[in-house]
PDB file of N, CA and C in Angstrom:
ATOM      1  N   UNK A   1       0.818  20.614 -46.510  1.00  0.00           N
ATOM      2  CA  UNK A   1      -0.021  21.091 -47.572  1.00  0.00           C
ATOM      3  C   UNK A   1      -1.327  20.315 -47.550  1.00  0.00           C
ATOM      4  N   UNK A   2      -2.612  20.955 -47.516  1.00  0.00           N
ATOM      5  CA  UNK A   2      -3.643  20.553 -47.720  1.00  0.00           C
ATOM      6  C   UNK A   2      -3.784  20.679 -49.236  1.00  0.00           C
ATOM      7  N   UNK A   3      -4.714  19.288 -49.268  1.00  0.00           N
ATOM      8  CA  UNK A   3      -5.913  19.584 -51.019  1.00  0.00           C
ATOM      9  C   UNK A   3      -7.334  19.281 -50.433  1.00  0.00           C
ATOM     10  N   UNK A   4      -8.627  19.746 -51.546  1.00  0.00           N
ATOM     11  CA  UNK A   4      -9.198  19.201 -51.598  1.00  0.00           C
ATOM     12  C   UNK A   4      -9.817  18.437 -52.935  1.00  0.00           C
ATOM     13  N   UNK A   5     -10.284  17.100 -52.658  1.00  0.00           N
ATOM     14  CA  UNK A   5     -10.785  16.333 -53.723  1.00  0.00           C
ATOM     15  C   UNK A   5     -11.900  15.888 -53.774  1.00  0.00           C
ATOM     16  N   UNK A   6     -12.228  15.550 -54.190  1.00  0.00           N
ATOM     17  CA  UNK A   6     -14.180  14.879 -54.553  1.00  0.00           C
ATOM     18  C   UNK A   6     -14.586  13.966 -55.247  1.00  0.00           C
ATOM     19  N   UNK A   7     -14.990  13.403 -54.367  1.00  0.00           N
ATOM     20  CA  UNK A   7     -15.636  12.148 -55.051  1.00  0.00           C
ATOM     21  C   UNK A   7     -16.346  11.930 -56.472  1.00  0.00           C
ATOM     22  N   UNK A   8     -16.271  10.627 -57.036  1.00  0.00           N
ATOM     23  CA  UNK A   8     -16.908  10.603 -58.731  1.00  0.00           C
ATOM     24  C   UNK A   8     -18.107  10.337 -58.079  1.00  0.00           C
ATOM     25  N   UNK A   9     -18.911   9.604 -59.225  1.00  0.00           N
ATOM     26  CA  UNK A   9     -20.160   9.623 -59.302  1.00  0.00           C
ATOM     27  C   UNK A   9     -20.115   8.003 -58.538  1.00  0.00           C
ATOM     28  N   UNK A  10     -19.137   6.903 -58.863  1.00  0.00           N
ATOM     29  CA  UNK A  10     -18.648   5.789 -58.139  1.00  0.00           C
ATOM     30  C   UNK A  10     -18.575   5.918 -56.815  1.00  0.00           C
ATOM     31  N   UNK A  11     -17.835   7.040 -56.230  1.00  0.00           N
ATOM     32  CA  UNK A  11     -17.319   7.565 -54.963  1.00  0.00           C
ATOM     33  C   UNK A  11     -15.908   7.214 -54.707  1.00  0.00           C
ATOM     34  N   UNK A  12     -15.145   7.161 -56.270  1.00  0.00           N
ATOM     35  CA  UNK A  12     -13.894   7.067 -55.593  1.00  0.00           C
ATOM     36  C   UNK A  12     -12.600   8.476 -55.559  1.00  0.00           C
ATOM     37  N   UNK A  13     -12.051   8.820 -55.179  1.00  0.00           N
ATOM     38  CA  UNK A  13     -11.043  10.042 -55.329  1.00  0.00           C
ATOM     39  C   UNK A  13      -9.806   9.463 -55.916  1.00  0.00           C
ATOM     40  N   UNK A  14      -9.491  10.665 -56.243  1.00  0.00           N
ATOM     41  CA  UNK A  14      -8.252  10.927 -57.193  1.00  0.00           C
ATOM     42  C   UNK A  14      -7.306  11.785 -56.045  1.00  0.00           C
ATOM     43  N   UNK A  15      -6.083  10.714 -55.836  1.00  0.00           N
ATOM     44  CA  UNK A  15      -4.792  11.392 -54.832  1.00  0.00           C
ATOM     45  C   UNK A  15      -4.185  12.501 -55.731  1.00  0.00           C
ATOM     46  N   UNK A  16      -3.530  13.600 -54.990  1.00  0.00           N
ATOM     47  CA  UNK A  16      -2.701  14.753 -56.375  1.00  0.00           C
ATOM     48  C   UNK A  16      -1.371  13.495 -56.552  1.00  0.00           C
ATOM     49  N   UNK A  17      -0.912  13.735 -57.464  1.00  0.00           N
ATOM     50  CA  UNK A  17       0.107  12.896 -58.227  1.00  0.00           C
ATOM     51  C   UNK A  17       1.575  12.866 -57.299  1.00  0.00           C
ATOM     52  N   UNK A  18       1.973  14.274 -56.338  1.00  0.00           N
ATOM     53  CA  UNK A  18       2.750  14.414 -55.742  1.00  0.00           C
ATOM     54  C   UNK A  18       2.358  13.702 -53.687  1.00  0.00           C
ATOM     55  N   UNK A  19       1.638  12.692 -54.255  1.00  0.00           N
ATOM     56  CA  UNK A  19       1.168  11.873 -52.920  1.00  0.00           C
ATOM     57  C   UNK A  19       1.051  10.759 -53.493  1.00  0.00           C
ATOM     58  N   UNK A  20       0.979  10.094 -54.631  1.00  0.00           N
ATOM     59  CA  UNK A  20       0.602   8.998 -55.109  1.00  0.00           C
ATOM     60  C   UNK A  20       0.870   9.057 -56.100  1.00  0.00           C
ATOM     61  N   UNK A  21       1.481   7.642 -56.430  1.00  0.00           N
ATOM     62  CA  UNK A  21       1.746   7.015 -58.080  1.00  0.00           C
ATOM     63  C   UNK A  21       1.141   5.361 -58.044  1.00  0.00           C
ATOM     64  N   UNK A  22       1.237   5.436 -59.430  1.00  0.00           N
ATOM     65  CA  UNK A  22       0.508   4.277 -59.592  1.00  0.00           C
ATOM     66  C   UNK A  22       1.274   3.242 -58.663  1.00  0.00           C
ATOM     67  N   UNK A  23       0.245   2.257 -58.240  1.00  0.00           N
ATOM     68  CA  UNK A  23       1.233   1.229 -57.762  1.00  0.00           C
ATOM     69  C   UNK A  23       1.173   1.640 -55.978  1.00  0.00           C
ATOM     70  N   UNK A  24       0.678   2.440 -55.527  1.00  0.00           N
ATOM     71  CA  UNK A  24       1.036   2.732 -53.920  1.00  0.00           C
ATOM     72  C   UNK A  24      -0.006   2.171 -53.388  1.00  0.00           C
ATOM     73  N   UNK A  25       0.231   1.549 -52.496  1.00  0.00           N
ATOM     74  CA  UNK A  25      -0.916   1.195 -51.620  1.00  0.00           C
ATOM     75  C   UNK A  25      -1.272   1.950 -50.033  1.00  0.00           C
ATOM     76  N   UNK A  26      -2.381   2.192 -49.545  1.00  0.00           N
ATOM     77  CA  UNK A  26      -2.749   2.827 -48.366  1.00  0.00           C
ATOM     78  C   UNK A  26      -3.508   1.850 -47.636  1.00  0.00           C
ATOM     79  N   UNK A  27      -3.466   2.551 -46.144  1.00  0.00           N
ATOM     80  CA  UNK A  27      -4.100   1.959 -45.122  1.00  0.00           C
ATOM     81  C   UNK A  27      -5.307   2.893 -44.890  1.00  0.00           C
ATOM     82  N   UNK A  28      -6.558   2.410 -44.869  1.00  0.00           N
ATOM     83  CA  UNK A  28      -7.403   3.590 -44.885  1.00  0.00           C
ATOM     84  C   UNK A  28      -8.198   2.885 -43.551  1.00  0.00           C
ATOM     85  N   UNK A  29      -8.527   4.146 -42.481  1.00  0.00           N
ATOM     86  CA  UNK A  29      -8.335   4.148 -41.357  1.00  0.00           C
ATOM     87  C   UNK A  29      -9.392   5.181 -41.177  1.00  0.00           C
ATOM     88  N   UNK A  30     -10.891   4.756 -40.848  1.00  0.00           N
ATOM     89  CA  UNK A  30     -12.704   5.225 -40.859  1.00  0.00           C
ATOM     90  C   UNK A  30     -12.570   5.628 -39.685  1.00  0.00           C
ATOM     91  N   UNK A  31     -12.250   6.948 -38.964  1.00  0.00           N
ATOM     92  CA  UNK A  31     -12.359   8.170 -37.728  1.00  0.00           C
ATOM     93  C   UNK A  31     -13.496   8.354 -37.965  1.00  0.00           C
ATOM     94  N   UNK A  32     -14.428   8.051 -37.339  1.00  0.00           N
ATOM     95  CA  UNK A  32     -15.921   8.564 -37.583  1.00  0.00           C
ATOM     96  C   UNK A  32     -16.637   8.988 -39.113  1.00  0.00           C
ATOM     97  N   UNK A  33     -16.299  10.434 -38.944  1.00  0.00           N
ATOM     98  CA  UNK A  33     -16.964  11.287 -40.567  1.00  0.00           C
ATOM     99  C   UNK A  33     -15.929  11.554 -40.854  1.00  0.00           C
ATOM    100  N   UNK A  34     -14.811  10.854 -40.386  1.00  0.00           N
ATOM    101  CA  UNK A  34     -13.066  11.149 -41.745  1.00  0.00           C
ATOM    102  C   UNK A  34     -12.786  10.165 -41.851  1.00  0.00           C
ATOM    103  N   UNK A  35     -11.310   9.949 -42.522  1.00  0.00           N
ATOM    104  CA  UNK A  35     -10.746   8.956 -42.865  1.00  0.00           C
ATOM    105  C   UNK A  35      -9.143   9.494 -43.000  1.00  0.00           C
ATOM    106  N   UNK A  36      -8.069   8.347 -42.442  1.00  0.00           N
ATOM    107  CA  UNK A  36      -7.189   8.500 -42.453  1.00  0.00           C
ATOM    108  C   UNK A  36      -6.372   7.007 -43.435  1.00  0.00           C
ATOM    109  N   UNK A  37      -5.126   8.352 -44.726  1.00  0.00           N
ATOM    110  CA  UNK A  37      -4.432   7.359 -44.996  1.00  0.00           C
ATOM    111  C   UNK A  37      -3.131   7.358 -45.047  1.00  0.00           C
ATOM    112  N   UNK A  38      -2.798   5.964 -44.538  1.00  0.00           N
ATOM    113  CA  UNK A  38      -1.440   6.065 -44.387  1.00  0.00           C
ATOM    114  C   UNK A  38      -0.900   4.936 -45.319  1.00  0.00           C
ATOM    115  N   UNK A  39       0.441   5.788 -46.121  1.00  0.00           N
ATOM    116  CA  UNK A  39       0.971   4.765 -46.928  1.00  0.00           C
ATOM    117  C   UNK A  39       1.942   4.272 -46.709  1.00  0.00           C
ATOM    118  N   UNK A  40       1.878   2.727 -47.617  1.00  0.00           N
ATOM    119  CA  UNK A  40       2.020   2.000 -46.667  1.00  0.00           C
ATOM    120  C   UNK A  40       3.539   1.186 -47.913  1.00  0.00           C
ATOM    121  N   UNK A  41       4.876   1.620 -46.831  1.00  0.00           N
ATOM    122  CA  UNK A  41       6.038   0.950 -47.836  1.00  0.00           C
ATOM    123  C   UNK A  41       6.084  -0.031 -48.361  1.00  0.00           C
ATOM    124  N   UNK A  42       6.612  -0.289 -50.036  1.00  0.00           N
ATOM    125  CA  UNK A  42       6.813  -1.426 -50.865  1.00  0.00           C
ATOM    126  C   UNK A  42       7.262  -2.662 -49.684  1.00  0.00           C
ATOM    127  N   UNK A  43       7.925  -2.548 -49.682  1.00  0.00           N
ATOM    128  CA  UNK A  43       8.545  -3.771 -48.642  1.00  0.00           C
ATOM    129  C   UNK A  43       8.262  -3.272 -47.056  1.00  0.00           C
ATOM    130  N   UNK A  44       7.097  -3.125 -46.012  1.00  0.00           N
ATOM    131  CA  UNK A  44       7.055  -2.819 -44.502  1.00  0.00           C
ATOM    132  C   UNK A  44       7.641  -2.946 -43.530  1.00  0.00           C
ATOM    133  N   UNK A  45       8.068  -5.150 -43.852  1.00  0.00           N
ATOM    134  CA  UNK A  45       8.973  -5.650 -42.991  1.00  0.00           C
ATOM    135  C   UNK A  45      10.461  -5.185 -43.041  1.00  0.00           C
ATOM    136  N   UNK A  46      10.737  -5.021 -44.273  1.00  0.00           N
ATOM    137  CA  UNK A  46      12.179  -4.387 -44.655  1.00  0.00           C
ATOM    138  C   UNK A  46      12.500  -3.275 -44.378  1.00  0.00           C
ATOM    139  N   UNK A  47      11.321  -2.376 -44.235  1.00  0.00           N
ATOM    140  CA  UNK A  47      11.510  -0.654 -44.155  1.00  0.00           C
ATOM    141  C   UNK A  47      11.293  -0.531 -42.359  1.00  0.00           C
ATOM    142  N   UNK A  48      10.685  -1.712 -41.777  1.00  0.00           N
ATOM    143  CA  UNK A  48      10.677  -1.353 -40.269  1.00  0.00           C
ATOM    144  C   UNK A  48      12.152  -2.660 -39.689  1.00  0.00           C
ATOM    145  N   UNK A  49      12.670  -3.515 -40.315  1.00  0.00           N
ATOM    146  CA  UNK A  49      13.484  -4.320 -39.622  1.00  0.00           C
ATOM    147  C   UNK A  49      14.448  -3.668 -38.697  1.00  0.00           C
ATOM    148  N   UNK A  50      14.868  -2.169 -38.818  1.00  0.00           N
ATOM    149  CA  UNK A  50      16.001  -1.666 -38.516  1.00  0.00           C
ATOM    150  C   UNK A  50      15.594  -0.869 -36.928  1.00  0.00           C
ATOM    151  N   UNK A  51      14.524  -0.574 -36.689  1.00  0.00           N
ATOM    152  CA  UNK A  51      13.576  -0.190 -35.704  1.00  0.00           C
ATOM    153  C   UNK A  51      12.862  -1.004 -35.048  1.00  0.00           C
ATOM    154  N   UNK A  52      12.167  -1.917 -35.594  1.00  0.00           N
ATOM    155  CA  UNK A  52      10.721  -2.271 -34.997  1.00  0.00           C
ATOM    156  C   UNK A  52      11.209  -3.954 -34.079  1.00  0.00           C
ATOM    157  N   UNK A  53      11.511  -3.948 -33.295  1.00  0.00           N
ATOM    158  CA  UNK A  53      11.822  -5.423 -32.784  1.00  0.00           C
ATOM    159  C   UNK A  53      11.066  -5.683 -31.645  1.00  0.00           C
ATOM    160  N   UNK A  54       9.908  -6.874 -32.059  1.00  0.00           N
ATOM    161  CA  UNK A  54       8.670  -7.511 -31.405  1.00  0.00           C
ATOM    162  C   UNK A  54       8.571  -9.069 -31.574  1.00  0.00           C
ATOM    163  N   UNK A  55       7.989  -9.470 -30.561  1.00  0.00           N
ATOM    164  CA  UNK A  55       7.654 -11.060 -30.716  1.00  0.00           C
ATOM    165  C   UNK A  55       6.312 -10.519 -31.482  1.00  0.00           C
ATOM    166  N   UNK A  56       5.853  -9.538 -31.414  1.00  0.00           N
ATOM    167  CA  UNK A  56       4.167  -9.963 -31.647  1.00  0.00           C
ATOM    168  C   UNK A  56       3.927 -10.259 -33.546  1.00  0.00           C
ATOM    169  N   UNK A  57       3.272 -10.852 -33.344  1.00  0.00           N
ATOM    170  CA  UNK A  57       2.765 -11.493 -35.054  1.00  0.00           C
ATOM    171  C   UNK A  57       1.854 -10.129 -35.953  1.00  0.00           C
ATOM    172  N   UNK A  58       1.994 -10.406 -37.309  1.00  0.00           N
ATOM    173  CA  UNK A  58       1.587  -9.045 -38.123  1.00  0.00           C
ATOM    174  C   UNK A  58       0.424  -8.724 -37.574  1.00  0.00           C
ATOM    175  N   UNK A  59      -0.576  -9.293 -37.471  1.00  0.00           N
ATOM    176  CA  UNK A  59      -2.178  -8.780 -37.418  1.00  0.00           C
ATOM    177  C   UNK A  59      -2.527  -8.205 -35.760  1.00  0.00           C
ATOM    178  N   UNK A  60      -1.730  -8.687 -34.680  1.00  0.00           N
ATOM    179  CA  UNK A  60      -1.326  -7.559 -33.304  1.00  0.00           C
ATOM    180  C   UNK A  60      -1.027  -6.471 -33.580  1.00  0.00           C
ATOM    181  N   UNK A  61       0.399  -6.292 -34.852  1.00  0.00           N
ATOM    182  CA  UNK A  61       0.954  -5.284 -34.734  1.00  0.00           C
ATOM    183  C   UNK A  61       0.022  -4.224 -35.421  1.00  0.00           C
ATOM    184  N   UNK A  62      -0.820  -4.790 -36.674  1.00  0.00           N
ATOM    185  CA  UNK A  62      -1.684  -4.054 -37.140  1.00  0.00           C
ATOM    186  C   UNK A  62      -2.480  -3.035 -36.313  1.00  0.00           C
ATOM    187  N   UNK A  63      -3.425  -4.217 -35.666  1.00  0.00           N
ATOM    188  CA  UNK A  63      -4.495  -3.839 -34.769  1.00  0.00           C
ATOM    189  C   UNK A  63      -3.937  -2.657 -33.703  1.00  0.00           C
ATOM    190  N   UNK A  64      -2.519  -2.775 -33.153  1.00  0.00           N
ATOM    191  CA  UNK A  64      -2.454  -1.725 -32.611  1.00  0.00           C
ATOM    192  C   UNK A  64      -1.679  -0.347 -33.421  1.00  0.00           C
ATOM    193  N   UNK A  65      -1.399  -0.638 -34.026  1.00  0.00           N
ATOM    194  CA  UNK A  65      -1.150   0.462 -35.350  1.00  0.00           C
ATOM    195  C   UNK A  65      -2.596   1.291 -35.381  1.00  0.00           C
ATOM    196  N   UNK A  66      -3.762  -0.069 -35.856  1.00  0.00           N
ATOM    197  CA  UNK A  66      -4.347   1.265 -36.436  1.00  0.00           C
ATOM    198  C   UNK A  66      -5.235   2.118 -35.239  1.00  0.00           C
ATOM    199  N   UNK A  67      -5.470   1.477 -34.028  1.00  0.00           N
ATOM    200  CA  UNK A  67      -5.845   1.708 -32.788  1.00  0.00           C
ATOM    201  C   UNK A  67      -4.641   3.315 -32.141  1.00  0.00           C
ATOM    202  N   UNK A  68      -3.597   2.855 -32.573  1.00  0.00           N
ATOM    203  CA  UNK A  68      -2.671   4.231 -31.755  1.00  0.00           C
ATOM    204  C   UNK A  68      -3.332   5.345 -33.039  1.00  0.00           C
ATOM    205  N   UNK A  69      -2.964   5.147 -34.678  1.00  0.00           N
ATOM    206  CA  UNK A  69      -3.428   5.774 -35.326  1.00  0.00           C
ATOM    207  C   UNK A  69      -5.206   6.757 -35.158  1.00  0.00           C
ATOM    208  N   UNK A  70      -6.237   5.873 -34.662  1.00  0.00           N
ATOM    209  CA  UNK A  70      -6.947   7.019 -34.267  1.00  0.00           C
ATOM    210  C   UNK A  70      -7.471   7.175 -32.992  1.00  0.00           C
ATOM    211  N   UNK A  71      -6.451   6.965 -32.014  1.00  0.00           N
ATOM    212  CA  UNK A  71      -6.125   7.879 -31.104  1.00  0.00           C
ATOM    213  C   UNK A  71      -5.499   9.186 -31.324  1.00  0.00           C
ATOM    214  N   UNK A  72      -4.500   9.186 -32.020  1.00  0.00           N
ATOM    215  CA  UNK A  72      -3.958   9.994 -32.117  1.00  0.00           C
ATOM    216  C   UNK A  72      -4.704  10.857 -32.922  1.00  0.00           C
ATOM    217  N   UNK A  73      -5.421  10.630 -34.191  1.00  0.00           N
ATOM    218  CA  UNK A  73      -6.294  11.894 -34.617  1.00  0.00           C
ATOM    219  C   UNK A  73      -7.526  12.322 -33.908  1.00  0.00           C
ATOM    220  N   UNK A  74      -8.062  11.390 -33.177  1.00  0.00           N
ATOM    221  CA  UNK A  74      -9.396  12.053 -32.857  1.00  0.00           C
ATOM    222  C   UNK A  74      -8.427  13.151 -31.334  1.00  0.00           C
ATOM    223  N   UNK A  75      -7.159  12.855 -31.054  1.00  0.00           N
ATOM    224  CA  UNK A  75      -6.746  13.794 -29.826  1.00  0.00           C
ATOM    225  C   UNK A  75      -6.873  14.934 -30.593  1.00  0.00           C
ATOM    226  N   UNK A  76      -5.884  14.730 -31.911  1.00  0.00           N
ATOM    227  CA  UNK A  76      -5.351  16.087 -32.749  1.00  0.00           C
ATOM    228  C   UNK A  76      -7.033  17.054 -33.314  1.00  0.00           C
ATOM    229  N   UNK A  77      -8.126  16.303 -33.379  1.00  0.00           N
ATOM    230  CA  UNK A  77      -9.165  16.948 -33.665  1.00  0.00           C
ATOM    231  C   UNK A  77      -9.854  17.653 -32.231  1.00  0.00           C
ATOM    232  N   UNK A  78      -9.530  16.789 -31.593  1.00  0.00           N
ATOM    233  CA  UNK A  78     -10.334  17.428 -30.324  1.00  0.00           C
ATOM    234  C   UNK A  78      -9.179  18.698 -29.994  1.00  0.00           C
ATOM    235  N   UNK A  79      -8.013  18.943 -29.687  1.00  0.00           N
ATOM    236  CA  UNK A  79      -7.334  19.647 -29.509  1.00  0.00           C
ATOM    237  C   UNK A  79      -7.627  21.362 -30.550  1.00  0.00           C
ATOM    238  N   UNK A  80      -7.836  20.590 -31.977  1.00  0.00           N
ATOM    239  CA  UNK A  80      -8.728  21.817 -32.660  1.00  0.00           C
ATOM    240  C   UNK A  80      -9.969  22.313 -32.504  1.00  0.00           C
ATOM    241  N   UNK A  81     -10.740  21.424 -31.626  1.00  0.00           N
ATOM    242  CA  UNK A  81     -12.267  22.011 -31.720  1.00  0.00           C
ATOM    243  C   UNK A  81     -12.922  21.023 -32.552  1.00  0.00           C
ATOM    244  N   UNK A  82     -12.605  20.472 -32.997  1.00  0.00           N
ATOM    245  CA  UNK A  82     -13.288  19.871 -34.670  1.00  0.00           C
ATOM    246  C   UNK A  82     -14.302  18.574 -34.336  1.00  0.00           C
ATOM    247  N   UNK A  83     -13.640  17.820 -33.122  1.00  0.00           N
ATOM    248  CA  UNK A  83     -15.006  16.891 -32.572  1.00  0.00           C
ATOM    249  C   UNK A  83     -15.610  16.967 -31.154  1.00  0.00           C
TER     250      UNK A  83
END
């Protein structure tokens, strides 16, 4: 499901309520003229312990998080036409 939203006069947006509650935090992730967000679980280490097994330290794992992250959209845009 797409929305669209718009900026205040501040420039900040309002998530629809069925994507966000108070209290959520996002990773916001500057693709050129978009932005990608990904939210981001109460507990990360706890919600990835069962999967994710690395020597590498948080701010590696970040950096390539958000590096695969827009790879992967600017493919999914180019694949549409869109960049």
């Amino acid at each position: 499901m797409a929305y669209v939203v718009k900026a205040d006069d501040r420039g900040r947006i309002k998530l629809p309520k069925d994507i966000a509650t108070p209290g959520d935090r996002f990773l916001i992730i500057p693709v050129g003229r978009r932005i990608v967000l990904l939210k981001i679980p109460p507990k990360p280490i706890e919600a990835s312990s069962s999967w994710l097994h690395t020597e590498k330290d948080k701010r590696e794992l970040r950096s390539l998080a958000e590096s695969q992250a827009i790879k992967e959209v600017e493919d999914k845009l180019r694949r549409k036409g869109v960049c």
